[in-house]
C-alpha atoms as a PDB file:
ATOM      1  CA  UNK A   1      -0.368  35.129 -30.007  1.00  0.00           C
ATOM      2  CA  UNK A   2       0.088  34.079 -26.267  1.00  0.00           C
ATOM      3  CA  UNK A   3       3.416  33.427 -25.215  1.00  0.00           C
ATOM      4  CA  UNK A   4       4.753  32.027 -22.059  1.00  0.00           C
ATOM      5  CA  UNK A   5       5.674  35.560 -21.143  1.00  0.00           C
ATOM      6  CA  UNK A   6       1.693  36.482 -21.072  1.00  0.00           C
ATOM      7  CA  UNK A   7       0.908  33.897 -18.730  1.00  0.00           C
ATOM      8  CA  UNK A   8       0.885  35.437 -14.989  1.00  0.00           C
ATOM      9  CA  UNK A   9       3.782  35.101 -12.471  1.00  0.00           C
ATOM     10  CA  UNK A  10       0.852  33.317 -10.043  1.00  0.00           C
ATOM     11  CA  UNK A  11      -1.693  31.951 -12.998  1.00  0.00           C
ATOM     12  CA  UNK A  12      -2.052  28.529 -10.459  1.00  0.00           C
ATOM     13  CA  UNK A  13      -4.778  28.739  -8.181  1.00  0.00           C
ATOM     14  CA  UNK A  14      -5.599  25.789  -6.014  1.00  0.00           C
ATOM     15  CA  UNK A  15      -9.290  24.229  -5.907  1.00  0.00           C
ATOM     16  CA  UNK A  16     -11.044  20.606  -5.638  1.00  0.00           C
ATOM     17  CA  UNK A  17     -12.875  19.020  -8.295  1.00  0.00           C
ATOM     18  CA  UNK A  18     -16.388  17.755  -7.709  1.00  0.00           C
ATOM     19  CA  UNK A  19     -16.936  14.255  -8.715  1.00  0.00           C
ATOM     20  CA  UNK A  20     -18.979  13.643 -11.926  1.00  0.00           C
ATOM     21  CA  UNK A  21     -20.318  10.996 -14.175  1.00  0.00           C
ATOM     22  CA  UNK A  22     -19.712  11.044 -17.628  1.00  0.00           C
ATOM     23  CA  UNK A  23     -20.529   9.843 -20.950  1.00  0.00           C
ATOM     24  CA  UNK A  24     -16.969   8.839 -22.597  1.00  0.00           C
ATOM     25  CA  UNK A  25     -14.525   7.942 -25.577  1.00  0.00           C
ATOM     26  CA  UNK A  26     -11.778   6.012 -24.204  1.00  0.00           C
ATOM     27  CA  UNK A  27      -8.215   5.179 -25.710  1.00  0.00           C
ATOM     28  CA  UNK A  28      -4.124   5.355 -25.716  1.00  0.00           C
ATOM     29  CA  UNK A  29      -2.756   7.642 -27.343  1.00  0.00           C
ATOM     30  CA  UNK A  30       0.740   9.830 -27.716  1.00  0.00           C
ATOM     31  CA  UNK A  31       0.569  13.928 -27.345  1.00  0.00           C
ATOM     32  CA  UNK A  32       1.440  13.449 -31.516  1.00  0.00           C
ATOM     33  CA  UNK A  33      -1.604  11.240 -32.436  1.00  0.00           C
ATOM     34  CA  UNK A  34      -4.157  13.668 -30.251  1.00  0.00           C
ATOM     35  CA  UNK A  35      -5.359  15.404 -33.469  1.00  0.00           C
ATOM     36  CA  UNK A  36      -6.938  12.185 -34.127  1.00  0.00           C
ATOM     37  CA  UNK A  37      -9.471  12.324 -31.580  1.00  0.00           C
ATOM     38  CA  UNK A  38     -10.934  16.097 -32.693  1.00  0.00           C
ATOM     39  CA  UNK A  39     -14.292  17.335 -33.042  1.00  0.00           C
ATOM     40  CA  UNK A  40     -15.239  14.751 -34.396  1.00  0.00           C
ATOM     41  CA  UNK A  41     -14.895  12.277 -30.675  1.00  0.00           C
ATOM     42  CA  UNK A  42     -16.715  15.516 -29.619  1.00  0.00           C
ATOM     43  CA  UNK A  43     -19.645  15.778 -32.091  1.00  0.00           C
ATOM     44  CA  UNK A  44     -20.851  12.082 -31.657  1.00  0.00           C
ATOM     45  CA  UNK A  45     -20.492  12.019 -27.898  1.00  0.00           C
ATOM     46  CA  UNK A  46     -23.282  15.309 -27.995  1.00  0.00           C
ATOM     47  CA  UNK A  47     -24.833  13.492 -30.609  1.00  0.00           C
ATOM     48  CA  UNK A  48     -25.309  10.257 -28.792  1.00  0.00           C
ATOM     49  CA  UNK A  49     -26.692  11.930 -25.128  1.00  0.00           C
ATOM     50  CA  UNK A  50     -29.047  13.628 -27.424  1.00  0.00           C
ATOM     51  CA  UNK A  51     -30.209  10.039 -28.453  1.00  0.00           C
ATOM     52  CA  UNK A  52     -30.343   8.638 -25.014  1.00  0.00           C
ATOM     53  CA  UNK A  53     -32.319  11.948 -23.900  1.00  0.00           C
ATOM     54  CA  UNK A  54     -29.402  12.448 -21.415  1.00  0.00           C
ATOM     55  CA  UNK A  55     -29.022  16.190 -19.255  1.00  0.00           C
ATOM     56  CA  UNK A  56     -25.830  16.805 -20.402  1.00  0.00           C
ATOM     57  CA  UNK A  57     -24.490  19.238 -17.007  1.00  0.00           C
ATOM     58  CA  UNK A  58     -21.195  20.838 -18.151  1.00  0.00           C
ATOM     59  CA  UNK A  59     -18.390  20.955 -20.631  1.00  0.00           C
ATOM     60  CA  UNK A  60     -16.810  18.197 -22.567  1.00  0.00           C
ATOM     61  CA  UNK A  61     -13.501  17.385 -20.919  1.00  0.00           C
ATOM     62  CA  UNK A  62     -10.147  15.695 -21.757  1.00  0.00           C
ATOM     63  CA  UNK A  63      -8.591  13.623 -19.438  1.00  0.00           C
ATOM     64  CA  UNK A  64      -5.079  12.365 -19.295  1.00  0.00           C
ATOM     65  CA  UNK A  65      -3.574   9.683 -17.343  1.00  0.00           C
ATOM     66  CA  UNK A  66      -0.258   9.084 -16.994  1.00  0.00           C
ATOM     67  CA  UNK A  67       0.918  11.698 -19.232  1.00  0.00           C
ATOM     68  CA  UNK A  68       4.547  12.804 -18.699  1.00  0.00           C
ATOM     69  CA  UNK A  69       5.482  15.422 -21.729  1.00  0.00           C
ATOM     70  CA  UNK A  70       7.603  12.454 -23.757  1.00  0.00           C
ATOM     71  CA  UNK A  71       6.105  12.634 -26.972  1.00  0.00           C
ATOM     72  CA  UNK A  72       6.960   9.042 -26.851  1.00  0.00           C
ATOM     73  CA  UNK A  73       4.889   8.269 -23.889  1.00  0.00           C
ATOM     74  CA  UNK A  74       1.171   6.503 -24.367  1.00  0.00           C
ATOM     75  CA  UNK A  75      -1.165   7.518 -21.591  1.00  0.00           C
ATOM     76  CA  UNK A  76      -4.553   6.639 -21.259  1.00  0.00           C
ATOM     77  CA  UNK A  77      -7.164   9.837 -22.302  1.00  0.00           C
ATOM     78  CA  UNK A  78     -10.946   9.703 -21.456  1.00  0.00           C
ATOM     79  CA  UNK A  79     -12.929  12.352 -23.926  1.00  0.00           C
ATOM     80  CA  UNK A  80     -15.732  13.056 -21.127  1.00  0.00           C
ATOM     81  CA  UNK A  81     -19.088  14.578 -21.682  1.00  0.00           C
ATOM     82  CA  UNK A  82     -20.412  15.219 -17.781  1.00  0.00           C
ATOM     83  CA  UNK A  83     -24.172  14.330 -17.449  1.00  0.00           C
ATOM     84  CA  UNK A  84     -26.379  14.092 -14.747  1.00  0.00           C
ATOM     85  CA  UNK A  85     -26.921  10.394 -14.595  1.00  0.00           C
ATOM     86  CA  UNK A  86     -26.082   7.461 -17.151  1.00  0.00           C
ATOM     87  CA  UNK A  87     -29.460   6.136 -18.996  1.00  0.00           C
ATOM     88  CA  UNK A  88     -29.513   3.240 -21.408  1.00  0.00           C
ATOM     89  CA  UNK A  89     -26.206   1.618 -22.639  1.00  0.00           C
ATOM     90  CA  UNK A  90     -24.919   3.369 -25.119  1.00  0.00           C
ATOM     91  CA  UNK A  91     -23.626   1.882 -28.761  1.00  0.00           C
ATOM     92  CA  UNK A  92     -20.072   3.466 -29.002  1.00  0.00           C
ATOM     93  CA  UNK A  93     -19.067   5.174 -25.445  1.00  0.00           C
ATOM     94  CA  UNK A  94     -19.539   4.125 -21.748  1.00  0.00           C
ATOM     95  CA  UNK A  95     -20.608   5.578 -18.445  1.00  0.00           C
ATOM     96  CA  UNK A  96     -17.683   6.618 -15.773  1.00  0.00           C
ATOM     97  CA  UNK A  97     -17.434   7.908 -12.659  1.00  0.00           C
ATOM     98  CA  UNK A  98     -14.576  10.638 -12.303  1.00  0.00           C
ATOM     99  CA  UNK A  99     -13.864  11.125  -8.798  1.00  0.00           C
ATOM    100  CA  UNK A 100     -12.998  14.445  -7.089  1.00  0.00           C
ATOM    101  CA  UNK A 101      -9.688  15.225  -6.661  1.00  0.00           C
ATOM    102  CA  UNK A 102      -7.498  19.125  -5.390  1.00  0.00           C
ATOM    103  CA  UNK A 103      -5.676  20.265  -8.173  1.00  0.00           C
ATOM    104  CA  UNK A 104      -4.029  23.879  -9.986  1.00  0.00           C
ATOM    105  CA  UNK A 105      -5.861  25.221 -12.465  1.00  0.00           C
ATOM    106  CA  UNK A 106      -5.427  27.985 -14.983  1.00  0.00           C
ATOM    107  CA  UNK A 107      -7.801  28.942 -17.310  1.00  0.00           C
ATOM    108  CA  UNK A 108      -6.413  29.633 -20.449  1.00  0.00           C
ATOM    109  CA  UNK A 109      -7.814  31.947 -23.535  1.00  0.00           C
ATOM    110  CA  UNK A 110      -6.466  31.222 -27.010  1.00  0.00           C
ATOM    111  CA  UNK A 111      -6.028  28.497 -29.397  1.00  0.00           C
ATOM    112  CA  UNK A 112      -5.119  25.188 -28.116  1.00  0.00           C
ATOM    113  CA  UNK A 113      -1.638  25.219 -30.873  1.00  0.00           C
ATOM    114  CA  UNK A 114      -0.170  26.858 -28.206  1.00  0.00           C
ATOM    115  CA  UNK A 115      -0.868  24.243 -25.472  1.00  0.00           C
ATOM    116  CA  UNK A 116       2.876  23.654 -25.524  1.00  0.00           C
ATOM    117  CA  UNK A 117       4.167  27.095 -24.324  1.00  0.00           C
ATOM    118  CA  UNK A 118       0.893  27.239 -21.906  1.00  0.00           C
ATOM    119  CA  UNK A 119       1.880  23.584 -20.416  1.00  0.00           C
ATOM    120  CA  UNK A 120       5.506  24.725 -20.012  1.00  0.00           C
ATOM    121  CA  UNK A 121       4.888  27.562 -18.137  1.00  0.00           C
ATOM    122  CA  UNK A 122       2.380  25.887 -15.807  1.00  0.00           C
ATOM    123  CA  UNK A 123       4.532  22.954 -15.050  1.00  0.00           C
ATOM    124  CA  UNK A 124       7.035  25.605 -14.064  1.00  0.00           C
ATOM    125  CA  UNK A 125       5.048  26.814 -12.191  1.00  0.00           C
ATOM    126  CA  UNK A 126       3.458  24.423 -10.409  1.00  0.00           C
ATOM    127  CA  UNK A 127       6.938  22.500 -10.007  1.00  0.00           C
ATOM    128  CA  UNK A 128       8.563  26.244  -8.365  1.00  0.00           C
ATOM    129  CA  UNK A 129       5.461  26.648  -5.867  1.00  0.00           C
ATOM    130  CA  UNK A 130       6.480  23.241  -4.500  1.00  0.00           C
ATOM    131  CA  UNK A 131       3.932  21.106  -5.916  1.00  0.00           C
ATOM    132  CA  UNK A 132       3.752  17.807  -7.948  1.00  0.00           C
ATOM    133  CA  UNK A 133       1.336  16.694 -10.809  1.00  0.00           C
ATOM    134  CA  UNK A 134       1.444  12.670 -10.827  1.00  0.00           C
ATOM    135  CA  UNK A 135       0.132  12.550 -14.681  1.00  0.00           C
ATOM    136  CA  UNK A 136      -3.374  13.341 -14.264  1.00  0.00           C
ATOM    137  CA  UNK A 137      -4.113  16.483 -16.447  1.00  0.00           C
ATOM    138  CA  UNK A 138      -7.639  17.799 -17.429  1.00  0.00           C
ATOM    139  CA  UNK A 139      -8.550  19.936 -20.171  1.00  0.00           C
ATOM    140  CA  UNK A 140     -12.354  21.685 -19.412  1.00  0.00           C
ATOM    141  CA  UNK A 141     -13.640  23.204 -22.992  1.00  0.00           C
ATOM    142  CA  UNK A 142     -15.629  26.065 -21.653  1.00  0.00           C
ATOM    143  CA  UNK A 143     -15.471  27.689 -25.032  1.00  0.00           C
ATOM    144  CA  UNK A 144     -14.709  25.657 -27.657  1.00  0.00           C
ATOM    145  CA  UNK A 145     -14.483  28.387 -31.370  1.00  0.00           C
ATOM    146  CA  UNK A 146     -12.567  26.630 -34.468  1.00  0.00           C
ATOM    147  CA  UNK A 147     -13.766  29.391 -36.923  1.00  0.00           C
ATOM    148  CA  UNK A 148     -11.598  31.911 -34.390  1.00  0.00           C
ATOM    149  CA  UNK A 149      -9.248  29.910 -31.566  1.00  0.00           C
ATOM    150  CA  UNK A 150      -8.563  32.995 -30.108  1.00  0.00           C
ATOM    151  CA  UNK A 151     -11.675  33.195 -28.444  1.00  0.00           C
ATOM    152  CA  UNK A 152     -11.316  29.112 -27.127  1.00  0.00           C
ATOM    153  CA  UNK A 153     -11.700  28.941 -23.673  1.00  0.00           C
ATOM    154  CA  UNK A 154     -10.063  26.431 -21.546  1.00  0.00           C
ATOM    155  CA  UNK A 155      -9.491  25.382 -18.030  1.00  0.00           C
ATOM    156  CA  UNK A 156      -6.010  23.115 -17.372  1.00  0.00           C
ATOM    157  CA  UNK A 157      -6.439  21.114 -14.365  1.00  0.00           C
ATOM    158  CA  UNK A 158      -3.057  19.791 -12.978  1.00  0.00           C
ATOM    159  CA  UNK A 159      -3.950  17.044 -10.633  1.00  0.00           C
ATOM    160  CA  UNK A 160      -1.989  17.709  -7.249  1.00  0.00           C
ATOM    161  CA  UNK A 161       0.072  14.146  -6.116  1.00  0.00           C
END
């Protein structure tokens, strides 16, 4: 089990983004109603660049805007499936730009239950090296496992403001 106490002293590094188009599942939602956009959100967006024959180019991604830590708080959240270019319209999602943008980043290894802890002691982080986040997180699924979430594989992106 990872605890905020296994997360390195200096586990922020600073980088920028590339820009990237992406196939996407938009909606508002609360940190408590995330569990409704699983796999499944996941599963059809693969499912439906297969059936436009798009070149799928990296990682599905989560994307919050506007999120804050309030469980309370809606913030928008993009589900993002980078490809290389958009192709026919598709029946369920919709194409998006994401621009670039300089942000910390951590990549994290374990299961995402413990997203809390992790996002605690990154925000500490982040806020004690003099930085700010203006509620632009991303979530990169490098490795996603849900027979053994140990082995996940995440990057958290903390949008620099």
């Amino acid at each position: 089990m990872t605890t905020q106490l296994e997360i390195p002293e200096k586990a922020l590094q600073i980088k920028e983004i590339p820009a990237f188009t992406g196939l996407c599942f938009t909606t508002r939602a609360t940190l408590p109603t995330l569990s409704r956009h699983t796999s499944d959100v996941v599963t059809r967006l693969y499912a439906e660049a297969n059936h436009l024959g798009l070149e799928v180019i990296g990682p599905v991604q989560w994307i919050y805007t506007g999120v804050n830590g309030d469980e309370t708080n809606e913030f928008h959240l993009d589900i993002a499936l980078p490809i290389r270019q958009p192709g026919s319209q598709p029946d369920t999602f919709s194409y998006q730009v994401f621009p670039s943008f300089r942000c910390a980043f951590y990549t994290y290894r374990g299961p995402w239950s413990e997203f809390g802890q992790v996002y605690d002691a990154l925000f500490r982080q982040l806020y004690r090296d003099g930085n700010q986040n203006d509620g632009y997180v991303r979530e990169v699924y490098t490795i996603i496992d849900l027979e053994n979430p140990s082995r996940c594989v995440t990057e958290i992106q903390l949008k620099l403001a």
